[in-house]
Every structure is written in C-alpha cells, then in structure tokens.
Protein backbone atom coordinates (compact mmCIF):
# COMPACT_ATOMS: atom_id res chain seq x y z
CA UNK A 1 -1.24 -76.58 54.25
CA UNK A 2 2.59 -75.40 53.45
CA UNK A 3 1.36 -75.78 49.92
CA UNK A 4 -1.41 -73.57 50.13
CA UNK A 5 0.81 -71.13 52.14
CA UNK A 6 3.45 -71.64 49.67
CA UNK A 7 0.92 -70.84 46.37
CA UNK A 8 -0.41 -67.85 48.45
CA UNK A 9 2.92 -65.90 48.97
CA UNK A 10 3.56 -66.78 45.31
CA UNK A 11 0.04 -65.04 44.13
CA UNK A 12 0.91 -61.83 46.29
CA UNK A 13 4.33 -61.82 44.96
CA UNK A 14 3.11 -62.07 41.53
CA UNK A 15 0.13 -59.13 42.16
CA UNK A 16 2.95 -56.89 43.60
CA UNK A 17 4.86 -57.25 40.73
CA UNK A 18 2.38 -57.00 37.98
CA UNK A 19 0.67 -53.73 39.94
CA UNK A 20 5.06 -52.73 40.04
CA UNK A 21 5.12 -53.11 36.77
CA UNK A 22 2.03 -51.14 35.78
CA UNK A 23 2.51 -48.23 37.70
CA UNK A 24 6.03 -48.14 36.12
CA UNK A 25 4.07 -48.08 32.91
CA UNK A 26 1.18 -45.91 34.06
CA UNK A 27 4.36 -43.33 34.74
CA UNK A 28 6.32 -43.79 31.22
CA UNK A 29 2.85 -43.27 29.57
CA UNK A 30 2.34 -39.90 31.72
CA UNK A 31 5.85 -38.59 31.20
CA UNK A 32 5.43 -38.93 27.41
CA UNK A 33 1.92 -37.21 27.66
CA UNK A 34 3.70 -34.89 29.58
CA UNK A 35 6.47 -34.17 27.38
CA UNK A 36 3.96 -33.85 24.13
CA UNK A 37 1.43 -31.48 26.08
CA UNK A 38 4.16 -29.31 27.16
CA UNK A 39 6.32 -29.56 23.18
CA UNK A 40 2.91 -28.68 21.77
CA UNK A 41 2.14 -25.55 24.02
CA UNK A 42 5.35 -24.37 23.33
CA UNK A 43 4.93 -24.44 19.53
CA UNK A 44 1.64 -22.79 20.24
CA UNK A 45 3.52 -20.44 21.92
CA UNK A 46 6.16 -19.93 19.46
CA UNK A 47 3.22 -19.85 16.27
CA UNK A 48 0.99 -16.90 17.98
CA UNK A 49 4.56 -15.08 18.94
CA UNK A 50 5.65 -15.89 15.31
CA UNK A 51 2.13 -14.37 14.09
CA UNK A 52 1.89 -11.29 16.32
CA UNK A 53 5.57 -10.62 14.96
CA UNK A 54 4.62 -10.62 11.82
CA UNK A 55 1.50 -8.85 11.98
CA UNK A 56 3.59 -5.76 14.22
CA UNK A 57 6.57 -5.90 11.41
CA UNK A 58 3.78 -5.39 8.48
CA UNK A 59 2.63 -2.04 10.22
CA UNK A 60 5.65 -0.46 10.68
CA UNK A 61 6.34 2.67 9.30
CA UNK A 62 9.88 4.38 8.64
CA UNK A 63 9.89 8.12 8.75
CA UNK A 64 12.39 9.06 6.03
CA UNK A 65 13.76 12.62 4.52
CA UNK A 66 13.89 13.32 0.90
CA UNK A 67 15.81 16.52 -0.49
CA UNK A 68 14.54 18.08 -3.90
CA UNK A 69 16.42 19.69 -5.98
CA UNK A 70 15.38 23.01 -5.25
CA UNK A 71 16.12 22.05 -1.22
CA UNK A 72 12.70 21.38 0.17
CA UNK A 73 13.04 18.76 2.92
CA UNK A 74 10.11 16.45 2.42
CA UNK A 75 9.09 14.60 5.54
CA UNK A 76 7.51 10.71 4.27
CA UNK A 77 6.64 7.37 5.93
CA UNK A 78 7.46 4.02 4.46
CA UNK A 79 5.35 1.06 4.75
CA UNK A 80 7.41 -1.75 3.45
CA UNK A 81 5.59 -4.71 1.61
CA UNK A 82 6.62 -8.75 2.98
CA UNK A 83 6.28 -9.45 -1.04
CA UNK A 84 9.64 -8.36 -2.67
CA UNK A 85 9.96 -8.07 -6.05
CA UNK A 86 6.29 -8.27 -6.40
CA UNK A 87 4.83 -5.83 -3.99
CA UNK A 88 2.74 -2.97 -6.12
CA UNK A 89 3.77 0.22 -4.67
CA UNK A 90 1.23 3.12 -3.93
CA UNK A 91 2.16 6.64 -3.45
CA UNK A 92 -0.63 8.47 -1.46
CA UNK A 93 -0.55 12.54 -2.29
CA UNK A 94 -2.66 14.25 0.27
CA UNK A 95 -5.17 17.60 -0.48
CA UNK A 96 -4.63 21.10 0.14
CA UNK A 97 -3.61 21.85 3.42
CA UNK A 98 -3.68 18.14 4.70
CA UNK A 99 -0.69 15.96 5.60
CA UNK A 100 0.48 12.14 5.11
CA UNK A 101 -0.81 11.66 8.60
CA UNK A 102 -4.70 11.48 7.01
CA UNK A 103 -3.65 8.33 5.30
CA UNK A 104 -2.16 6.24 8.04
CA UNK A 105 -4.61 4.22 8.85
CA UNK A 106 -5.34 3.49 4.68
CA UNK A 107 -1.90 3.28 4.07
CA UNK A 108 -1.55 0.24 7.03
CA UNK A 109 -4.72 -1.42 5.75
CA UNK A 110 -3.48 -1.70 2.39
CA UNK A 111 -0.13 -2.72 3.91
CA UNK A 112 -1.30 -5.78 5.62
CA UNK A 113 -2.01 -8.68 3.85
CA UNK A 114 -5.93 -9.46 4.11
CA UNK A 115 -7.24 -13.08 2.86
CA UNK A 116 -6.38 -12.94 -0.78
CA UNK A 117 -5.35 -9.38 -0.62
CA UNK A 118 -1.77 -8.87 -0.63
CA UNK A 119 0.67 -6.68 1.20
CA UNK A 120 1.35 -3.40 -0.95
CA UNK A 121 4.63 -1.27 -0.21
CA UNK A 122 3.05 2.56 0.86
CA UNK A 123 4.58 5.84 0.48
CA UNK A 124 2.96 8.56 1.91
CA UNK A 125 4.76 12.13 1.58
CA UNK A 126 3.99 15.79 2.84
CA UNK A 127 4.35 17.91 -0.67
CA UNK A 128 5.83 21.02 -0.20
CA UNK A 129 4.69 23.87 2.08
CA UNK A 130 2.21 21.28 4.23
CA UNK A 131 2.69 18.92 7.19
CA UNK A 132 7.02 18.28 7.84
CA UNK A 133 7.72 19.74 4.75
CA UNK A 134 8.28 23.31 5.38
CA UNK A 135 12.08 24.12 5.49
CA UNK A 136 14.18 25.12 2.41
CA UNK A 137 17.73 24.81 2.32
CA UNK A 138 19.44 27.18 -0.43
CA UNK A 139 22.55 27.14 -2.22
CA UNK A 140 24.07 29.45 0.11
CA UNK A 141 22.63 27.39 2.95
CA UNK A 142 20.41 30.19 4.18
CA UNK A 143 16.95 28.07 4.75
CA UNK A 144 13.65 29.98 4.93
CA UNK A 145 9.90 28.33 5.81
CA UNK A 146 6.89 27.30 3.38
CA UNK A 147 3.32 27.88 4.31
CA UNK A 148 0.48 26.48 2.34
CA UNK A 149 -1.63 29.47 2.82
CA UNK A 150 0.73 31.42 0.84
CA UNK A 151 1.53 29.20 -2.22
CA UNK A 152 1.46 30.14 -5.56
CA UNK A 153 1.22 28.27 -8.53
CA UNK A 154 4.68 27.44 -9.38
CA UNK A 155 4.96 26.23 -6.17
CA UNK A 156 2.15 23.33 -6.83
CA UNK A 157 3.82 23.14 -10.24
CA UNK A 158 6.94 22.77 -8.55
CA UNK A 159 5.17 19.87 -6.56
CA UNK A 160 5.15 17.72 -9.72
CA UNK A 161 8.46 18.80 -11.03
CA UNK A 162 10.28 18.61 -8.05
CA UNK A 163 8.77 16.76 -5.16
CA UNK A 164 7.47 14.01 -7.68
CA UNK A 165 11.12 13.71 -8.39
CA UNK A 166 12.65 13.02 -5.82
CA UNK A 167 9.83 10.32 -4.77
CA UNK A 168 10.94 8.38 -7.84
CA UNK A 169 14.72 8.65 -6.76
CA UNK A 170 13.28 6.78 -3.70
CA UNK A 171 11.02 4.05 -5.51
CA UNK A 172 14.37 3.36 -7.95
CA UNK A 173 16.17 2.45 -4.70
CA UNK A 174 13.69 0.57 -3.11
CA UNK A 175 12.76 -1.36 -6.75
CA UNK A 176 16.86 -2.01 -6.99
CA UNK A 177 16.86 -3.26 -3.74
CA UNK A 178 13.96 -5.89 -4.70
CA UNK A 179 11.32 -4.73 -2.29
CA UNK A 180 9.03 -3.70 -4.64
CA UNK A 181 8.10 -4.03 -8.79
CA UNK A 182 8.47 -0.07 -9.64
CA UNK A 183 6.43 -0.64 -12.90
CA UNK A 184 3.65 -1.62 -10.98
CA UNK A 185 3.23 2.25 -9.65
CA UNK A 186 -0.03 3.92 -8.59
CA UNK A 187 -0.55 7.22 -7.62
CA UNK A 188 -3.22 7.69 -4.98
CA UNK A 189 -4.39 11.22 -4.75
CA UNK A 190 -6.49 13.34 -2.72
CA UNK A 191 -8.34 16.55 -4.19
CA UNK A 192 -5.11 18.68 -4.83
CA UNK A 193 -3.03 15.03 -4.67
CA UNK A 194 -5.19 13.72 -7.67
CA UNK A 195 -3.91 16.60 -9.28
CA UNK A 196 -0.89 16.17 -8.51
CA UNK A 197 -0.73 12.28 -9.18
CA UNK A 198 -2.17 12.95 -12.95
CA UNK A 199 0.07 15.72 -13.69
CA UNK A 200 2.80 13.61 -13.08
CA UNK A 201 1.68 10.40 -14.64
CA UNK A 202 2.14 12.61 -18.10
CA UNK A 203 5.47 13.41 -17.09
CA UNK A 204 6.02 9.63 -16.57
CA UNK A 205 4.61 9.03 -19.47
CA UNK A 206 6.75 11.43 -21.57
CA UNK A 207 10.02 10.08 -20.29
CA UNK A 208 12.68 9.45 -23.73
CA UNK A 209 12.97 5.67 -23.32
CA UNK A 210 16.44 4.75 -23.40
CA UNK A 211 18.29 1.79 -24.94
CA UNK A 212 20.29 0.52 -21.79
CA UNK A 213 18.21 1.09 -19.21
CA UNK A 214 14.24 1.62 -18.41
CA UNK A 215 12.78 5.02 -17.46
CA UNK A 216 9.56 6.50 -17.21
CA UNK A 217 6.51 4.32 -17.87
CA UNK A 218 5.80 3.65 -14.89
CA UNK A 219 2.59 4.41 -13.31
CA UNK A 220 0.22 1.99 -14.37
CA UNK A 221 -2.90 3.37 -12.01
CA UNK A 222 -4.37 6.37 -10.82
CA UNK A 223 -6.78 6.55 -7.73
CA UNK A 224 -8.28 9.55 -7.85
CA UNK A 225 -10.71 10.92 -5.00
CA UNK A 226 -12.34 14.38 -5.43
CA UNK A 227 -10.12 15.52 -8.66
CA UNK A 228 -10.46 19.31 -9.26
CA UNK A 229 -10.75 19.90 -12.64
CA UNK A 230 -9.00 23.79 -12.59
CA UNK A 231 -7.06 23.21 -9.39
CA UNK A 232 -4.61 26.69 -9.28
CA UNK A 233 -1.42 25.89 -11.40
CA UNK A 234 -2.20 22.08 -12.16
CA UNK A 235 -5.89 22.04 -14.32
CA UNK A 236 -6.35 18.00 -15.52
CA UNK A 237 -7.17 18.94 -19.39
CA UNK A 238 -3.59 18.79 -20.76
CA UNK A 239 -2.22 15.44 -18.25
CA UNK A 240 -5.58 13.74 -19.29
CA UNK A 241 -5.26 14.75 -23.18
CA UNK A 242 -1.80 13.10 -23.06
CA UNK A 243 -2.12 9.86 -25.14
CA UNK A 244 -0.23 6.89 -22.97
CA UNK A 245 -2.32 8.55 -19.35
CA UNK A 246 -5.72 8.32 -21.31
CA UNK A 247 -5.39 5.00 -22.86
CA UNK A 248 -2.53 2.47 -20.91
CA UNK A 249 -3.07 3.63 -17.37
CA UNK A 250 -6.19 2.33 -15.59
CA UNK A 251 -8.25 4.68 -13.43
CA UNK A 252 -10.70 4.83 -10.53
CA UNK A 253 -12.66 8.12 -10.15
CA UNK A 254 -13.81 8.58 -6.59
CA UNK A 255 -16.02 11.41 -5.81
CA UNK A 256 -19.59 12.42 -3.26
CA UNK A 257 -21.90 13.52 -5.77
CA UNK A 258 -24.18 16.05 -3.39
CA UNK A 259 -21.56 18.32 -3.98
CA UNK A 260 -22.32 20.02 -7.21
CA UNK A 261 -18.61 21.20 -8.04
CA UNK A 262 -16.84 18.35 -6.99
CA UNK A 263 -19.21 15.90 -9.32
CA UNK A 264 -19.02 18.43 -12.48
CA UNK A 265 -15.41 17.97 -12.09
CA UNK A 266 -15.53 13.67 -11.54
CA UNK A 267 -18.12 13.76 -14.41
CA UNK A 268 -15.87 16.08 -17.01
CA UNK A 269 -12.64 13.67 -16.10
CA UNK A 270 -14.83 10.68 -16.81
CA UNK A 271 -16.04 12.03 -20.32
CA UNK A 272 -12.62 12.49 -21.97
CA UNK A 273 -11.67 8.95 -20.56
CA UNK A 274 -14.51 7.03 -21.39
CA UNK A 275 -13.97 6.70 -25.27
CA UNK A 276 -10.42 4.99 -24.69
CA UNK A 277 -11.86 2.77 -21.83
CA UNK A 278 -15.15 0.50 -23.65
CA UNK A 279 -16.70 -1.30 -21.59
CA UNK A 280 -15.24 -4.75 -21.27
CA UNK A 281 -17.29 -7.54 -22.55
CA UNK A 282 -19.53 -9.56 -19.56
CA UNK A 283 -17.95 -12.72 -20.33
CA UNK A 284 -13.89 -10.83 -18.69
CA UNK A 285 -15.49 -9.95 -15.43
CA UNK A 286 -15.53 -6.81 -13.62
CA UNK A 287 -11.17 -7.06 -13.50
CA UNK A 288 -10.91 -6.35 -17.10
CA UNK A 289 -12.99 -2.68 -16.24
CA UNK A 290 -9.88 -0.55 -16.10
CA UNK A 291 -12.19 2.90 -15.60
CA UNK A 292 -14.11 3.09 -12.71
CA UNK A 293 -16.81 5.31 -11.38
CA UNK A 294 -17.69 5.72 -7.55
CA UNK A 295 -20.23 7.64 -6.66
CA UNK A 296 -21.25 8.01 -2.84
CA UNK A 297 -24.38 9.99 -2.02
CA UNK A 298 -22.36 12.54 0.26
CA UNK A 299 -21.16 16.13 0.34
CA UNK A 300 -18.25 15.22 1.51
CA UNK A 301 -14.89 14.80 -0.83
CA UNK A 302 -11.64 14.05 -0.75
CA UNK A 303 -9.86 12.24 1.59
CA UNK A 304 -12.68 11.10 4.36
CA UNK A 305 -14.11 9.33 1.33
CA UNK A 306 -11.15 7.17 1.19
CA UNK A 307 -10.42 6.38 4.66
CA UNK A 308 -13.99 6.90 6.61
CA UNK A 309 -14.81 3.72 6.48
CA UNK A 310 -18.93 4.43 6.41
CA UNK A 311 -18.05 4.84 2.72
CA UNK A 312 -16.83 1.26 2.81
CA UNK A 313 -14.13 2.61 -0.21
CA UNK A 314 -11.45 0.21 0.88
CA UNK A 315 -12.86 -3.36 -0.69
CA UNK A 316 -12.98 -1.05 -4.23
CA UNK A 317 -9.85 0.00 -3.59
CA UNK A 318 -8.14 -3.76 -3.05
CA UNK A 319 -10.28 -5.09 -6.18
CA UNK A 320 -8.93 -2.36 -8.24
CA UNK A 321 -5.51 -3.02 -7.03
CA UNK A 322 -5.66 -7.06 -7.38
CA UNK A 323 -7.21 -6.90 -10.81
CA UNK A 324 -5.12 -3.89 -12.50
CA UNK A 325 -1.68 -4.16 -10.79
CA UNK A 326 -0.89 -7.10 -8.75
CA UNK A 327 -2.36 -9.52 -11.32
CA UNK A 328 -1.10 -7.90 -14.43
CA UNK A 329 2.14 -8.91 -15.79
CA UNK A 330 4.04 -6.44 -15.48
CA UNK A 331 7.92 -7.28 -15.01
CA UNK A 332 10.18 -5.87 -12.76
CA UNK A 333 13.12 -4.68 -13.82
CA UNK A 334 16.52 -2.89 -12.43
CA UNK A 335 17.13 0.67 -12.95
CA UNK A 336 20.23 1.21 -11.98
CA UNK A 337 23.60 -0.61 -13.37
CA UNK A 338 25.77 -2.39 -10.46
C-alpha cells in the first residue's frame, strides 16, 4: 500500500514536470514565432516605405531658372533620372502659345521606370515669350515683358539661337555631374517645338569639333508631333537638308492625318528623309527602323497626340527610346575640364 502510494506521488511528480517542461517549451517556441512575425512585418514595413520612397523621389520635379544671353529668364522643370551616367535625356519644346506644364504628366511617365523601360532624365522649358518665360533683363538692367501674341520671327529664331543655348549650358552640367549621358540627347517637340527641336539639331550638328574636348553632336533623336513645314521664321527645308540631321539622327514623325495641313506637312518631312532611312531588313527587327511614321485617324495635332492617352502614343514613344538611345552605344563623355 505505501508502495503504491509511494509510485503514485512519483507519477504526478513526473506529469507535473514533463507538462512544466512543455509549457516552458510551448513558450520559447511562441516567443521565437513572435519575434520572426514581428522582424518580418517590420521589413515589410521598411520594403513598401523603401518603395513608395522611391517611387515619390522618381516624380519629383525641380523648377529651375536659366538666363540667355540676350536676358530672357526661362522658367524649366527637371525630372532627374535614378540611372546616372546612363540616363537618355529628353528635352520636351512645347507649341505655340502652350507651356511646359502640357507635358507633365509625359514628362513623369517617361521619368519612372516601367518594367523594362528605364528612367529617362526630362527637361521641359517655357521658350521665350510663353508660360514663366516672359521677363527680359537688359544690359542696363531695365527689364520689359514678352507676349507670344506679339512675336516676330527673330524672336522664334532667337528661340533656337538663344534659348536652345542656354538648355545645353544646363545638360553640360548635369552630363559633368554624371546624371545623365549628354550624347544620348533627344529633342521632343510639339508643333512650333518640332520646329524648334530640328532647327537646332542642325546647329548641333554644325558644331567645329574640337581636339580637346567634345562639342556638338549631340542629339541623336528627334520626336516630332505635328511639325509645320513653313512655321513663321523656322521652315524645316534647310535643318532637314543638313547632311548629319537627315542621315545619323533617328526620327519619329507623329501627326492626325484628318487634318489636311498638318499631314501635307508630316508627309513632305517624311519624303526628304526616307531615301537616307531604307527600310531595315526583317531579319533586325522593328529597333533597327530609325524613321518612323504615326499616323492617328484624328484632327487633332500636336501635343494632345502625345500625352492623351486615347492615342495610346506613349508605348511608341518608350520603344523608340529603348531601341534608338538607351540601347545604342553611345559613350558618355565629360565636357568640361576639372
């Protein structure tokens, strides 16, 4: 009987120490499930805050000034490419009496990165006489106010001599500064911007090239949307006649082809191209096509058929861009001597 007593006090004593012993498991076993369920929701936190971060840094814009030489004040926003050295930078040239703010939303898209499209670094400026740019500083310091209603045409001459300018001085500081390859340019342009853009791509083009130091030679692409074949001071026959725009810089032609003039022009552009852009063999792909055509069955022109995004534009626009700049090997290189 004292045995039996004796072998049940043992049992109990050994069940109160194996359930001891478990429930001091059982807790070690929920701490560490603890401890990993609360490290993993805060790396979960810290990826999505990483993410938004970096997704709210790619669409910022900086507002920036740039002085001609002739003292217009030109108003511009800065979209700033994550890529570097390798970032293609686009400079979007609105139309007549339009401002940068039409390309904002284009100018962000193209600015953040989208699947196997990369991030581009955007400049979009207000040429003289339309949006911020309307003061003029002269020598004596006396300023007076441009309205684009009351241009003439040395003053949209003076847009590709002057403005133009002092958007490269910008580019060579940003290129020096390795945030983007300057000869990887393209000019986006907008009716009286395509003119613009062209124009000056023959000025870039007829830059002396110099033994120390690159200059000129730039612009690599032109996107032109709604080009005006005899826009007032800045017609298209002598920039397209020049030899290095018509044969090394690729081209897309973007134009609604209801409207009669508007398509005449696209059309005439497209003719004096076509003989030093053949059509690439089948076997290259559509990337090797370094003159393109778009067409959209619209009245419209211009801008809208850039950024409304019914014309669905913007996956042309990225292809272009992968296959003629960002995958071309074109090397950057410093402009400036340190």
């Amino acid at each position: 009987m004292e045995v039996c007593c004796t072998d049940n006090r043992i049992q109990l004593w050994k069940f109160k120490e194996i359930k001891q012993k478990n429930a001091e498991v059982y807790m070690r076993r929920t701490l560490r499930i603890g401890c990993l369920i609360m490290a993993l929701m805060g790396w979960s936190c810290w990826q999505v805050s990483t993410s938004t971060a970096q997704r709210d840094s790619s669409k910022a814009s900086e507002t920036i000034t740039l002085t001609t030489k002739d003292g217009v004040r030109l108003k511009a926003s800065y979209y700033a490419s994550s890529l570097g050295k390798e970032a293609v930078p686009i400079v979007m040239l609105h139309d007549f009496k339009e401002s940068r703010t039409v390309f904002n939303s284009l100018a962000r898209a193209l600015q953040t990165p989208q699947g196997e499209h990369p991030s581009h670094a955007i400049l979009t400026v207000d040429l003289r006489g339309h949006g911020e740019s309307t003061t003029v500083q002269g020598f004596n310091g006396q300023t007076r106010e441009l309205e684009a209603a009351k241009l003439g045409k040395q003053d949209f001459r003076d847009m590709v001599l002057f403005d133009m300018e002092a958007v490269r001085k910008f580019l060579v500081k940003k290129n020096d500064a390795s945030e983007l390859n300057l000869n990887k340019l393209c000019l986006l342009g907008s009716g009286m911007g395509a003119n613009v853009a062209t124009a000056w791509a023959a000025v870039d083009w007829s830059s002396p090239i110099l033994a120390n130091r690159k200059q000129g030679q730039d612009v690599k692409a032109l996107i032109l949307a709604s080009p005006d074949w005899g826009f007032r001071g800045l017609p298209m026959l002598k920039p397209i006649r020049h030899r290095d725009v018509r044969q090394n810089i690729s081209m897309m032609i973007i134009y609604g082809k209801q409207d009669r003039k508007a398509a005449k022009s696209a059309e005439t552009i497209h003719k004096n191209l076509e003989r030093y852009h053949p059509e690439p063999p089948r076997e290259k792909g559509p990337e090797s096509k370094d003159l393109v055509m778009i067409a959209r069955p619209t009245s419209l022109q211009g801008t809208r058929l850039l950024t409304d995004p019914n014309f669905g534009v913007l996956p042309n626009l990225e292809f272009f861009l992968d296959a003629r700049l960002s995958q071309q090997n074109f090397e950057w290189v410093r402009r400036r001597r340190r």
